[in-house]
Each structure stands twice: as structure tokens, then as C-alpha cells.
Protein backbone atom coordinates (compact mmCIF):
# COMPACT_ATOMS: atom_id res chain seq x y z
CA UNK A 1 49.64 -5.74 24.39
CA UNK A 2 49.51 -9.42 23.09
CA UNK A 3 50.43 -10.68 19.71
CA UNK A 4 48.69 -13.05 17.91
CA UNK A 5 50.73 -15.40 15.51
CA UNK A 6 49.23 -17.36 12.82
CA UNK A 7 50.99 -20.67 11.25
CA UNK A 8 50.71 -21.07 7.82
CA UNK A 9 48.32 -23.96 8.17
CA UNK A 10 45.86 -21.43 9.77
CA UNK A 11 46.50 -19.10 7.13
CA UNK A 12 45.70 -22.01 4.42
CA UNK A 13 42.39 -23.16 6.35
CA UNK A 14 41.27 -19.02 6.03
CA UNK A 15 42.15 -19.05 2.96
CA UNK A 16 40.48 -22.47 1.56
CA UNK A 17 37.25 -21.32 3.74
CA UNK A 18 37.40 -17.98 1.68
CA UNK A 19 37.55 -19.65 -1.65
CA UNK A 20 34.70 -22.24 -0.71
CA UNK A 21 32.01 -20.07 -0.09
CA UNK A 22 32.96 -17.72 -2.85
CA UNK A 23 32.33 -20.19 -5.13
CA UNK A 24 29.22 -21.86 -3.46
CA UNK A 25 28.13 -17.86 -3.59
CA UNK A 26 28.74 -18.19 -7.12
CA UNK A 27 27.19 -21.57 -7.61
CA UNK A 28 23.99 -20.35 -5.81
CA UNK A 29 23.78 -17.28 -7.62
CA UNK A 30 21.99 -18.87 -10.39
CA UNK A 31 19.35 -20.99 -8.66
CA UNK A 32 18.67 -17.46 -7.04
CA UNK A 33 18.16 -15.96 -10.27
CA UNK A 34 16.05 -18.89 -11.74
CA UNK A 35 13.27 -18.14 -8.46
CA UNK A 36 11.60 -14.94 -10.59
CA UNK A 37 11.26 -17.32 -13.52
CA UNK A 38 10.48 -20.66 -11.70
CA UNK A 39 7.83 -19.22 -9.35
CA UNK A 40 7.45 -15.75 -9.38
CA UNK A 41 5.18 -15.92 -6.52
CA UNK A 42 8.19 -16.92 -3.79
CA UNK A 43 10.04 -13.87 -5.37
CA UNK A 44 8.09 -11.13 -5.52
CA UNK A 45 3.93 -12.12 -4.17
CA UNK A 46 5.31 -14.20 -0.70
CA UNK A 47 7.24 -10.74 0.49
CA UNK A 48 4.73 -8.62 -1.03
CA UNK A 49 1.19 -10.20 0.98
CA UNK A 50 3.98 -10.53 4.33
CA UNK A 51 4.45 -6.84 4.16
CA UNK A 52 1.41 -6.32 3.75
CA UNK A 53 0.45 -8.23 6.42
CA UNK A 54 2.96 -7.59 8.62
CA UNK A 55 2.36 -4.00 8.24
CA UNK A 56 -0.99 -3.81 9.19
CA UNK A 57 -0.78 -6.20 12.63
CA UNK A 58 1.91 -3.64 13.12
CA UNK A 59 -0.26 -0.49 12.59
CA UNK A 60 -3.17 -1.92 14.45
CA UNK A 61 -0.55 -2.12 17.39
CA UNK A 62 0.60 1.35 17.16
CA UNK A 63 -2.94 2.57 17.14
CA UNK A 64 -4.05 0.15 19.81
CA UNK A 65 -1.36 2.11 22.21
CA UNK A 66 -2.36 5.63 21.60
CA UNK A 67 -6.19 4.31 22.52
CA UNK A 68 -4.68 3.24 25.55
CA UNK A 69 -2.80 6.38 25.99
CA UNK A 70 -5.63 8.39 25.67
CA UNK A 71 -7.80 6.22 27.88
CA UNK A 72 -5.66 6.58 30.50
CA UNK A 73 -5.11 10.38 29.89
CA UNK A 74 -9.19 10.51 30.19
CA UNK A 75 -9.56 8.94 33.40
CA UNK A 76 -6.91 10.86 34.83
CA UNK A 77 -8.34 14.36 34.15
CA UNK A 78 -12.12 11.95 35.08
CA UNK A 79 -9.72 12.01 38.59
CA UNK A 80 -9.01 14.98 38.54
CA UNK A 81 -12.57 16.77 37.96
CA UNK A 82 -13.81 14.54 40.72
CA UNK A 83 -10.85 15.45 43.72
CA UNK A 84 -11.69 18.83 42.79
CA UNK A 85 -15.55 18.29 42.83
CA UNK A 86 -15.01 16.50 46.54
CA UNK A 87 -12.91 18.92 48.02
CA UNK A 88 -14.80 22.05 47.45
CA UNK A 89 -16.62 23.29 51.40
CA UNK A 90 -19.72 24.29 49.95
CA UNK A 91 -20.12 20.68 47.98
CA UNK A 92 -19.38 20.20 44.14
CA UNK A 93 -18.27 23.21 42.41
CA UNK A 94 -20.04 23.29 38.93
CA UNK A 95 -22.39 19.92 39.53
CA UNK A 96 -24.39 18.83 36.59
CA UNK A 97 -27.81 19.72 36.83
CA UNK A 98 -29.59 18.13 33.98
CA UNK A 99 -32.62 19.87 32.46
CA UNK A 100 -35.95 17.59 32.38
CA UNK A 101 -37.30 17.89 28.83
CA UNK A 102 -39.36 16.51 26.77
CA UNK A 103 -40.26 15.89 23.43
CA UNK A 104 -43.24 17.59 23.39
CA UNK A 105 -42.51 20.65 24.84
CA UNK A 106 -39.15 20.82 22.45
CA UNK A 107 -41.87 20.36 19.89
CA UNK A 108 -43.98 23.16 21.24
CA UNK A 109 -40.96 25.29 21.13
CA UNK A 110 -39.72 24.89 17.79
CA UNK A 111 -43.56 24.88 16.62
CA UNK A 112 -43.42 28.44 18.21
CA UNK A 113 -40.26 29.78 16.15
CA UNK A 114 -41.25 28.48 12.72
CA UNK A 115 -44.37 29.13 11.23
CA UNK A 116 -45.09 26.10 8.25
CA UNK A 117 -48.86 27.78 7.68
CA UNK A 118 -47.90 31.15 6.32
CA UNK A 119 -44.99 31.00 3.83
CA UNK A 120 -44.11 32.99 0.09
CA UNK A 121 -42.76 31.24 -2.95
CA UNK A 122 -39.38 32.88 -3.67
CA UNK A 123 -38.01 31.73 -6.90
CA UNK A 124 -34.28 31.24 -6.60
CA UNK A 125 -32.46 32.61 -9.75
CA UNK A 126 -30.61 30.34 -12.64
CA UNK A 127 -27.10 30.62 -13.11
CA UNK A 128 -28.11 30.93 -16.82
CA UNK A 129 -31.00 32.97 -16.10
CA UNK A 130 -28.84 35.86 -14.05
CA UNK A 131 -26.72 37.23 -17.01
């Protein structure tokens, strides 16, 4: 284990050092003070509008990251639904066979369900009219 001695010089120099910026702490103090008066902007607006700024570059990069994360999560189960697609024997299990419609005949259809020619009034009650 080694000792370390001190002379008293060293001691005085720590000492001096101390007692210097104690009182340029105190002698700064003030001015410090005077910023909320002198330009309340540097004080309290500057950090305010940087933490707001700040906060949202830093919120757009968070979010940014889980897009990212979920892109790649995407294309890996993309990856996956094609390997699986490729290596059936009999060809792609569950292919997408898309239905050829039109408008018109969706038209027809939905012209067949609901009837607009034959329809009743129904008058719908009041809530002041029901008690």
C-alpha cells in the first residue's frame, strides 16, 4: 500500500483553489439570478422550445425504429408464406385465386337483395312522445 504525503504548500494551493471558486460561485450567483428578470426568454422560453424540440426529433426516432421493426417482421413472415408456398409437392398450398367481378354484376346483386320500389313509412317514436 503506498502513502501519499502532502506539504503544506499543497495543502495551501487546495485550499486557496477552494476559497476562489466559492466566492466566484458566489459572485456569479447574482448575474444568474438577474437572467429571469433581464431576459426571461434565455431562462425559461430557450429550454422550453429545445425540449420541445428536442423531444419530438427524438420521438420521431423512436417511432421511425418500430416502422422498421415491423417492416422487417412483415417480410419475414412475406418469407416465410412463400418457402412454404414453394415447397409444397402438389404446388402452392392455399394460392390466391382472385374472383373476376364486376361492378355491374355486384350491382345486379345488391339490386336483387334490396327492394327501393316497395317500401312502408314507419314513424320512429319521440323520446318525448313515448312516456
Amino acid at each position: 500500500m503506498t502513502t501519499v504525503h502532502m506539504s503544506t504548500d499543497q495543502h495551501k494551493k487546495i485550499d486557496n483553489q477552494a476559497a476562489s471558486s466559492s466566492i466566484r460561485f458566489q459572485q456569479e450567483a447574482p448575474k444568474f439570478k438577474r437572467w429571469g428578470r433581464k431576459s426571461p426568454f434565455i431562462r425559461y422560453g430557450l429550454p422550453m422550445i429545445s425540449l420541445t424540440v428536442l423531444g419530438a426529433l427524438g420521438l420521431g426516432h423512436l417511432l421511425q425504429g418500430s416502422k422498421d421493426i415491423a417492416k422487417v417482421k412483415d417480410d419475414q413472415e412475406w418469407e416465410i408464406i412463400e418457402t412454404r408456398k414453394s415447397l409444397s409437392r402438389t404446388g402452392p398450398v392455399d394460392a390466391y385465386k382472385p374472383k373476376k367481378i364486376s361492378l355491374e354484376e355486384e350491382l345486379k346483386a345488391l339490386q336483387q337483395k334490396v327492394d327501393i320500389e316497395n317500401y312502408e313509412y314507419k314513424k320512429i317514436p319521440r323520446p318525448k312522445e313515448s312516456k
